[in-house]
N, C-alpha and C. Protein backbone atom coordinates (compact mmCIF):
# COMPACT_ATOMS: atom_id res chain seq x y z
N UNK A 1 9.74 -12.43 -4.60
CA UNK A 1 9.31 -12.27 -3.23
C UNK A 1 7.80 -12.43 -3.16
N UNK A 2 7.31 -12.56 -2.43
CA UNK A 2 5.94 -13.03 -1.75
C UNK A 2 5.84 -11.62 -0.35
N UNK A 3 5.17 -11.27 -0.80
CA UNK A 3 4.51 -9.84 0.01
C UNK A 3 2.49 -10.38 0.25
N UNK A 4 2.59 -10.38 1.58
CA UNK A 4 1.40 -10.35 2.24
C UNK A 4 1.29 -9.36 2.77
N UNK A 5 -0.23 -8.56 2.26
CA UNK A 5 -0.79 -7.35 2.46
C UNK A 5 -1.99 -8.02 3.57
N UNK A 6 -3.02 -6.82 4.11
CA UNK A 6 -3.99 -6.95 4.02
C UNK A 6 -4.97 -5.83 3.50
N UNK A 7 -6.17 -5.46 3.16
CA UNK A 7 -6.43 -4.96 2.25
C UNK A 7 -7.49 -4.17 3.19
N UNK A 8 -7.56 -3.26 3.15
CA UNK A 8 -8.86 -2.36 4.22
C UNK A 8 -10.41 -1.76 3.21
N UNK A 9 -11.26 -2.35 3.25
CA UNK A 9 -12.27 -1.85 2.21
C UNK A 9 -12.71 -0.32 2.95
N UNK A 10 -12.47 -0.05 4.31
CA UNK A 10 -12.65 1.44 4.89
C UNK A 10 -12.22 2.33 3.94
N UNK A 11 -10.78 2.44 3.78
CA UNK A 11 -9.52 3.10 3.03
C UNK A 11 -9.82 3.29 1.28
N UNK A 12 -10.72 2.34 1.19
CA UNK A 12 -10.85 2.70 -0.34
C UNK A 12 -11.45 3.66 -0.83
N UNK A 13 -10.19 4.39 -2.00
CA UNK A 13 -11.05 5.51 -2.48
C UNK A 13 -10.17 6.68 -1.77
N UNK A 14 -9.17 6.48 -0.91
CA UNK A 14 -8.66 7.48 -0.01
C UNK A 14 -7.25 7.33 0.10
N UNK A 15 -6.57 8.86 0.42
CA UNK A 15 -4.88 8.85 0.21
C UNK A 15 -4.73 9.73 1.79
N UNK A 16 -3.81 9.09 2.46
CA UNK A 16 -3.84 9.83 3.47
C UNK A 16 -3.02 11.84 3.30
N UNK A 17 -3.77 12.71 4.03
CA UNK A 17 -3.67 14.21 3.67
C UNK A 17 -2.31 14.60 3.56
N UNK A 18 -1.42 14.27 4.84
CA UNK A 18 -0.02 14.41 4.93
C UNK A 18 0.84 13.25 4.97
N UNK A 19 2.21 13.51 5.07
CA UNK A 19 3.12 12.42 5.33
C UNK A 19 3.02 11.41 4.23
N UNK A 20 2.91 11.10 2.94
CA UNK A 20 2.40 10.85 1.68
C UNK A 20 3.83 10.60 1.00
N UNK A 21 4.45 9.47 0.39
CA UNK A 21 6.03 9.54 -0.70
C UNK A 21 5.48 9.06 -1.61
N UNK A 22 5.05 9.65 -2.51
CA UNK A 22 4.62 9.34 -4.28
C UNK A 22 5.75 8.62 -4.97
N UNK A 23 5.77 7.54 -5.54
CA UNK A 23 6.75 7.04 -6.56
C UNK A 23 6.39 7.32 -7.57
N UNK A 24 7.76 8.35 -8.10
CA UNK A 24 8.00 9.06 -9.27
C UNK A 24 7.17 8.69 -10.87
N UNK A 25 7.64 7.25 -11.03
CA UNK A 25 6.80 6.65 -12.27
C UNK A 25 6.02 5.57 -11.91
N UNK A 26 4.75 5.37 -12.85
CA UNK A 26 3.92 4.08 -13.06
C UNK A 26 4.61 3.31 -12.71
N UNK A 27 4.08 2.19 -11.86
CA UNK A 27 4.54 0.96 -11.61
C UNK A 27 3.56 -0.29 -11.28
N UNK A 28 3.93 -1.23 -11.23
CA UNK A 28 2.76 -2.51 -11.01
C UNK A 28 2.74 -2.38 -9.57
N UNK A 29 1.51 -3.12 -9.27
CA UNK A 29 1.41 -3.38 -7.62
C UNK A 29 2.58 -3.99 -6.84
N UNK A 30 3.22 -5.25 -8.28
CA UNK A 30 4.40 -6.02 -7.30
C UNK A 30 5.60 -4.82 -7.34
N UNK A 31 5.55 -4.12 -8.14
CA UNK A 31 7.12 -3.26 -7.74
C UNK A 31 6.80 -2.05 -6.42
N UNK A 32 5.72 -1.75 -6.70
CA UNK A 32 5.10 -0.87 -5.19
C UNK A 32 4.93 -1.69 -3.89
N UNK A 33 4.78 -2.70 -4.23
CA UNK A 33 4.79 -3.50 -2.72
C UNK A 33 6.65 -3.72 -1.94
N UNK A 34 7.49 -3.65 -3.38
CA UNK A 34 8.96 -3.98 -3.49
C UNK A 34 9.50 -2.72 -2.89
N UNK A 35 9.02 -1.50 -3.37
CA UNK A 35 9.42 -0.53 -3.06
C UNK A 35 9.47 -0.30 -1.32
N UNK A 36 8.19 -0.45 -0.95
CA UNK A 36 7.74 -0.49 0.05
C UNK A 36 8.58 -1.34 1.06
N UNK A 37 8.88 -2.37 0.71
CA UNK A 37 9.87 -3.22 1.69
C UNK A 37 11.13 -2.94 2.08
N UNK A 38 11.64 -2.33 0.63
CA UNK A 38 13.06 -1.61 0.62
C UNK A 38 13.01 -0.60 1.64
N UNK A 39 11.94 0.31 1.90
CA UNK A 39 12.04 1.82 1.90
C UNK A 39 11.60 0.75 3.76
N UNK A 40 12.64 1.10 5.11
CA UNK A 40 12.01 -0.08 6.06
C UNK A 40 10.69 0.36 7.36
N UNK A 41 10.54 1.72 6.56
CA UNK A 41 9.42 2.27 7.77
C UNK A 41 8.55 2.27 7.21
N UNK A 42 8.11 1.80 5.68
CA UNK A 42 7.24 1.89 5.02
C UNK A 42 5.86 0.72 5.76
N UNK A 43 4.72 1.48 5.96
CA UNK A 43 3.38 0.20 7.13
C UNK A 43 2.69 -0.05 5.61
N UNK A 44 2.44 0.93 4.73
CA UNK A 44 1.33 0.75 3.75
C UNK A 44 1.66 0.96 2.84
N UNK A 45 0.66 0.79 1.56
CA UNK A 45 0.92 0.97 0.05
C UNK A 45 -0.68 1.53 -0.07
N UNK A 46 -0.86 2.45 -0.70
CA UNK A 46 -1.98 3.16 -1.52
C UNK A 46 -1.53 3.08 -3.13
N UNK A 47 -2.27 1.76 -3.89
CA UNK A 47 -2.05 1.80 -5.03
C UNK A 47 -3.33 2.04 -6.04
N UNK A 48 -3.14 2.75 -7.06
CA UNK A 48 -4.16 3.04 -8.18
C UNK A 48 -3.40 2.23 -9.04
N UNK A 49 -4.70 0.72 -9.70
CA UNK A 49 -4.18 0.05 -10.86
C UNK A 49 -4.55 0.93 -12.10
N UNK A 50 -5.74 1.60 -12.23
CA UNK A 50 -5.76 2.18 -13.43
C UNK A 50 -4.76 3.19 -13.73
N UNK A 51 -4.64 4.23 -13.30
CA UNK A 51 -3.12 4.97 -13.22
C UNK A 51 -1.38 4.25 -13.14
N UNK A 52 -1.91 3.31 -12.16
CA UNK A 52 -0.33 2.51 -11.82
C UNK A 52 0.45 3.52 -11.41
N UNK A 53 -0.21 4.44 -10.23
CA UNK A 53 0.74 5.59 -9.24
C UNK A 53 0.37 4.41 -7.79
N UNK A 54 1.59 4.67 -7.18
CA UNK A 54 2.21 3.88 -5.71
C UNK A 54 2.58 5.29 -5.13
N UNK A 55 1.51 5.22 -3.82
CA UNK A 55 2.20 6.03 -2.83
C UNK A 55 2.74 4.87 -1.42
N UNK A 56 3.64 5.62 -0.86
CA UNK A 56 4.02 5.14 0.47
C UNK A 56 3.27 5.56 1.30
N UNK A 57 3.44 4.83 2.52
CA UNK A 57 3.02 5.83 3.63
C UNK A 57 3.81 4.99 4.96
N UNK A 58 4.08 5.39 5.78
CA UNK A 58 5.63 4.96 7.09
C UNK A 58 4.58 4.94 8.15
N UNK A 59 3.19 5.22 8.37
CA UNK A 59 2.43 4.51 9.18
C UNK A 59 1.02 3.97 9.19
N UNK A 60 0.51 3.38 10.00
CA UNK A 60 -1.06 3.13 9.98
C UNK A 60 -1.91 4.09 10.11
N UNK A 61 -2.72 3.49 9.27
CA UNK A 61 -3.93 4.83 9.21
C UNK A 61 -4.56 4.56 10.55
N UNK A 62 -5.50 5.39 11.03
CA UNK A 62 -6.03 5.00 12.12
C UNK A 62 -7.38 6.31 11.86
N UNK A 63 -8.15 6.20 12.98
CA UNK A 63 -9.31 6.75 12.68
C UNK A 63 -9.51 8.13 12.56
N UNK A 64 -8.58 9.16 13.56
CA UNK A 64 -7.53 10.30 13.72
C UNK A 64 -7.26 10.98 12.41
N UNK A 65 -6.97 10.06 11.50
CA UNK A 65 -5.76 10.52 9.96
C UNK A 65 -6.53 11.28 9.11
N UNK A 66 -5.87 12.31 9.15
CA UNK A 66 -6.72 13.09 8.07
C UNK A 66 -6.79 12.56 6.49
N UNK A 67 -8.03 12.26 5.82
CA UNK A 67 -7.47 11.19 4.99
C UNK A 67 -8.51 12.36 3.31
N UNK A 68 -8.12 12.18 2.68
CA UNK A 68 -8.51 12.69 1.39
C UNK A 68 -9.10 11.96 0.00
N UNK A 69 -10.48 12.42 -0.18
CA UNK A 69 -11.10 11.35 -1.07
C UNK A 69 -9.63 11.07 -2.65
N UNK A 70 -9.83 10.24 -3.36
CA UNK A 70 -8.49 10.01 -4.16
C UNK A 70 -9.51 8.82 -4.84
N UNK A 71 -10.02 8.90 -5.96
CA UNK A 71 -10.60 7.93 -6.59
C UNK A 71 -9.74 6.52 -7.07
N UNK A 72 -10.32 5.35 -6.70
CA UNK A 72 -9.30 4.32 -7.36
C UNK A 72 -8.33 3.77 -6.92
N UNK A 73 -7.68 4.37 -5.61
CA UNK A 73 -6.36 3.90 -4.50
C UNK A 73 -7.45 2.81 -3.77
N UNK A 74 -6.48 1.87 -3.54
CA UNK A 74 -6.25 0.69 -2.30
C UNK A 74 -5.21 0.65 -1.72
N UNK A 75 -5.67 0.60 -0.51
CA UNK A 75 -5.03 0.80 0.47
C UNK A 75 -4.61 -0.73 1.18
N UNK A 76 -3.38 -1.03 1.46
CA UNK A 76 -2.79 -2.30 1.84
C UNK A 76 -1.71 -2.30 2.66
N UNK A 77 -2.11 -2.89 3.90
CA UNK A 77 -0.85 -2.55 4.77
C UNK A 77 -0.42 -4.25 4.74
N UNK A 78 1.24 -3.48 5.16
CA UNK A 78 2.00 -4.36 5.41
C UNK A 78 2.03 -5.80 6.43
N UNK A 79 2.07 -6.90 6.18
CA UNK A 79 1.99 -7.97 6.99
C UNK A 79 3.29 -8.70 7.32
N UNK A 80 4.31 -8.83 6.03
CA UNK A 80 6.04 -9.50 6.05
C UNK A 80 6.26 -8.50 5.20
N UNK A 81 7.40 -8.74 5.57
CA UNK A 81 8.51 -7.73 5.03
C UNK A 81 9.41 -8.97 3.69
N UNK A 82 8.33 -9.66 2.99
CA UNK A 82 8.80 -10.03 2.10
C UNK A 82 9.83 -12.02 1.73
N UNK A 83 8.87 -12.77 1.66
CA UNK A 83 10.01 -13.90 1.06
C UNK A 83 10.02 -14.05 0.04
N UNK A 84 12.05 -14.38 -0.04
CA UNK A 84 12.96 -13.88 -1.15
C UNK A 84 11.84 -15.69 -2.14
N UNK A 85 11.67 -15.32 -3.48
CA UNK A 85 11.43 -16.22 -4.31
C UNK A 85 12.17 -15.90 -5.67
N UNK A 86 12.13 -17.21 -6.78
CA UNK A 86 12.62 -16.53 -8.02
C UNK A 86 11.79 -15.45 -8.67
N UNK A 87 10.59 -15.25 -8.11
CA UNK A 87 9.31 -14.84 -8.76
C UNK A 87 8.57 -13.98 -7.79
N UNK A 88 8.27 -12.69 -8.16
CA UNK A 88 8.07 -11.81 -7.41
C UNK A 88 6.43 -12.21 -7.23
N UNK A 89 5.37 -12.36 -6.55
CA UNK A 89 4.12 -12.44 -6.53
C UNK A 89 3.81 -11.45 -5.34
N UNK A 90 1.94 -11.08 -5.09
CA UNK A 90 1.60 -10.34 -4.12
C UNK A 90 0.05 -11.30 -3.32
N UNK A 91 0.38 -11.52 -2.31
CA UNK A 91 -0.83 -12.17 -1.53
C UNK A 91 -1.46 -11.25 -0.83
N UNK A 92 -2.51 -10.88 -1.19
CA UNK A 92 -3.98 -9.77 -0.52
C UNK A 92 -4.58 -10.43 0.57
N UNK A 93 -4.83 -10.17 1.35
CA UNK A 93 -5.29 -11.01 2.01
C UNK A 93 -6.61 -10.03 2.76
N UNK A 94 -7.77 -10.58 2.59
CA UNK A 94 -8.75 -9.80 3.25
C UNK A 94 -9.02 -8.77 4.46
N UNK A 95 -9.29 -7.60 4.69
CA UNK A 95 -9.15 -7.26 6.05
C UNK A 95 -10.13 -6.92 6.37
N UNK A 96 -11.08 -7.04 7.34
CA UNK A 96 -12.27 -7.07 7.38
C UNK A 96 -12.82 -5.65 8.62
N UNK A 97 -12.06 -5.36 9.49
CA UNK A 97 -11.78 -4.22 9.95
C UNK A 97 -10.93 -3.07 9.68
N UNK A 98 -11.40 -1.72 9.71
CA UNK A 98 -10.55 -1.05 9.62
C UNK A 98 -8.89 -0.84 10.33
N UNK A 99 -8.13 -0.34 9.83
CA UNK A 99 -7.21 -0.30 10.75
C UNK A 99 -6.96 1.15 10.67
């Protein structure tokens, strides 16, 4: 699958306070983005590559959100809900405003 994010440089560094679904074990960005598609209210992904912890989150951050420093998370919201390929890849795509 082909998962287009976009990527918020605001959000970096930050896990939102509540409403938060931690996936249980390490995983790569492409299986946290996978997860994320499965799971269908899922808006974002907060991933740490050095750790390789994936949280969910079922909405947009917005300016409101109580949000908590978290060293090392990126924050990437959802753009498609995924095309099927033989080969799972992840397209980032810049975001230049907060959301």
């Amino acid at each position: 699958m082909t998962f287009e994010y976009s990527e918020s440089k605001t959000l970096q560094n930050k896990i939102p306070a509540f409403g938060t679904i931690f996936v249980d074990s390490t995983v790569s960005l492409t299986t946290c983005a996978s997860i994320c598609v499965q799971r269908k209210p899922c808006q974002m992904v907060f991933y740490n590559a050095e750790t390789r912890r994936c949280i969910l989150y079922d909405f947009l951050v917005w300016t409101g959100t109580l949000m908590e420093v978290s060293f090392g998370y990126r924050a990437l919201r959802l753009l498609n809900e995924g095309i099927l390929h033989s080969m799972i890849n992840i397209l980032i795509l810049p975001y230049a405003l907060s959301f």
